[in-house]
Protein backbone atom coordinates (compact mmCIF):
# COMPACT_ATOMS: atom_id res chain seq x y z
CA UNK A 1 -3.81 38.54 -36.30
CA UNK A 2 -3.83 41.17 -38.88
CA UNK A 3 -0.81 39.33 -40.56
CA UNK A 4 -2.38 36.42 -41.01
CA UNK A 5 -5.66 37.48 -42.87
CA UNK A 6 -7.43 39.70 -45.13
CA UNK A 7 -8.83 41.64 -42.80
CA UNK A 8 -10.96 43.18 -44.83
CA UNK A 9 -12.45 39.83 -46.62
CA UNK A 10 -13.21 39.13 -42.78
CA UNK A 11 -14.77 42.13 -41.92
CA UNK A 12 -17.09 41.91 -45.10
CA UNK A 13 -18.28 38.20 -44.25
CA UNK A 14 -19.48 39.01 -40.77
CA UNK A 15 -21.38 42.30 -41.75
CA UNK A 16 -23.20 39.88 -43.84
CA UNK A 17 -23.82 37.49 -41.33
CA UNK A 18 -24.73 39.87 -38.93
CA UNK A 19 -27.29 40.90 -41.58
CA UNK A 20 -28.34 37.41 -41.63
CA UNK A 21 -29.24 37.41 -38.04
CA UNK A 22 -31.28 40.58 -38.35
CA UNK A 23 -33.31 39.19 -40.68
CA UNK A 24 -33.79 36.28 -38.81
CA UNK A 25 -34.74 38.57 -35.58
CA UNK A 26 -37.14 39.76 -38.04
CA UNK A 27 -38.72 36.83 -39.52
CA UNK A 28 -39.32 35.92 -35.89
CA UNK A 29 -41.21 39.37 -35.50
CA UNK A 30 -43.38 38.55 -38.83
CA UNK A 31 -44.36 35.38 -37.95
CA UNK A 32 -42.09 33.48 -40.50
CA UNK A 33 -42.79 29.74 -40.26
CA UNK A 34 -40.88 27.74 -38.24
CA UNK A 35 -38.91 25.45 -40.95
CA UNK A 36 -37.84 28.79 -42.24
CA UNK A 37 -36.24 30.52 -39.66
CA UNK A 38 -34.50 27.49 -39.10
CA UNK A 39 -33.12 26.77 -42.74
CA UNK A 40 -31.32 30.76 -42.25
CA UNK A 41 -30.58 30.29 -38.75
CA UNK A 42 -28.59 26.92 -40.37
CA UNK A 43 -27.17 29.54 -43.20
CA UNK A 44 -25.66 31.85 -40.70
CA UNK A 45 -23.87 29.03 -38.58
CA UNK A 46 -22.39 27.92 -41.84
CA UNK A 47 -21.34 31.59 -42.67
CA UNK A 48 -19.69 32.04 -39.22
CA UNK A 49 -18.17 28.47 -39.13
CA UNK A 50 -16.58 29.40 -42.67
CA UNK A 51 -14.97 32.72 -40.94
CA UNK A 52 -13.57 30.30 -38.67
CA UNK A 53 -12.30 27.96 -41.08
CA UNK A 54 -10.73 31.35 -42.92
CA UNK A 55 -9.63 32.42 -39.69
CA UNK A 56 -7.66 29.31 -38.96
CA UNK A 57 -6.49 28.96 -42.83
CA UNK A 58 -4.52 32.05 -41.92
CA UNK A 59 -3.21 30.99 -38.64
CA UNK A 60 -1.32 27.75 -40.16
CA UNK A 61 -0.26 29.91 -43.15
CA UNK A 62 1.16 32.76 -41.05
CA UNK A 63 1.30 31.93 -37.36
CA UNK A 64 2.33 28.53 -37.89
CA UNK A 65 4.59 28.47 -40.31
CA UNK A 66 6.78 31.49 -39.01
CA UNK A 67 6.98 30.01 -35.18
CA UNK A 68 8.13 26.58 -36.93
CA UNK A 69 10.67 28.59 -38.87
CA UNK A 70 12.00 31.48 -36.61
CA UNK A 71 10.24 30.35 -33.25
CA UNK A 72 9.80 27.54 -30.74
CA UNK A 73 8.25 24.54 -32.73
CA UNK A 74 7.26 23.21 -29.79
CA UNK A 75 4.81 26.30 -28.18
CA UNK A 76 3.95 26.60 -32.34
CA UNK A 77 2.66 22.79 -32.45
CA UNK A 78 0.95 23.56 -28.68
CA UNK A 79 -0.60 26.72 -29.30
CA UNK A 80 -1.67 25.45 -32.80
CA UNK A 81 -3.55 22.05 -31.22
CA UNK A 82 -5.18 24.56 -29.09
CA UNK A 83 -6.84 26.52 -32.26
CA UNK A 84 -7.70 23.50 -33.73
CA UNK A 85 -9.47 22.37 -30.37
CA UNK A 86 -11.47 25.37 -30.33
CA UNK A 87 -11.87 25.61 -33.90
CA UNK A 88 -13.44 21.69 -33.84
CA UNK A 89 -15.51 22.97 -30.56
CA UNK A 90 -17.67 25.22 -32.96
CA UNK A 91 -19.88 22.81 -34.38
């Protein structure tokens, strides 16, 4: 997996989301209203869904792309339906 992304780029986005759901955890804690925690709670499932999305940017640019060229096309197309199933499962 390293090949495929910016590992880096990926590692930065979830600290912050992980952040996120701290401060959720402690709007909870302070009594934050309702509608609120739900608007970040909303932000952070965006955040994560877009590490996903990055996730499987890199898997057809990498992954894909080199089984179709040097690999089995067939286990590429099959293993890459499978990401996408899982990647449309996340909503």
């Amino acid at each position: 997996m390293s090949k495929c992304i910016d590992n880096d780029a990926l590692h930065k986005r979830l600290r912050r989301i992980i952040g996120q759901v701290q401060a959720i955890d402690r709007m909870i804690d302070e009594d934050v209203p309702c509608e609120d925690i739900l608007s970040q709670i909303n932000a952070a499932k965006s955040a994560l869904h877009r590490c996903g999305q990055v996730v499987l940017e890199g898997h057809i640019r990498h992954c894909v792309r080199d089984g179709i060229e040097h690999g089995d096309a067939d286990k590429t197309i099959d293993n890459f339906a499978k990401a996408m199933e899982r990647f449309s499962n996340m909503v």
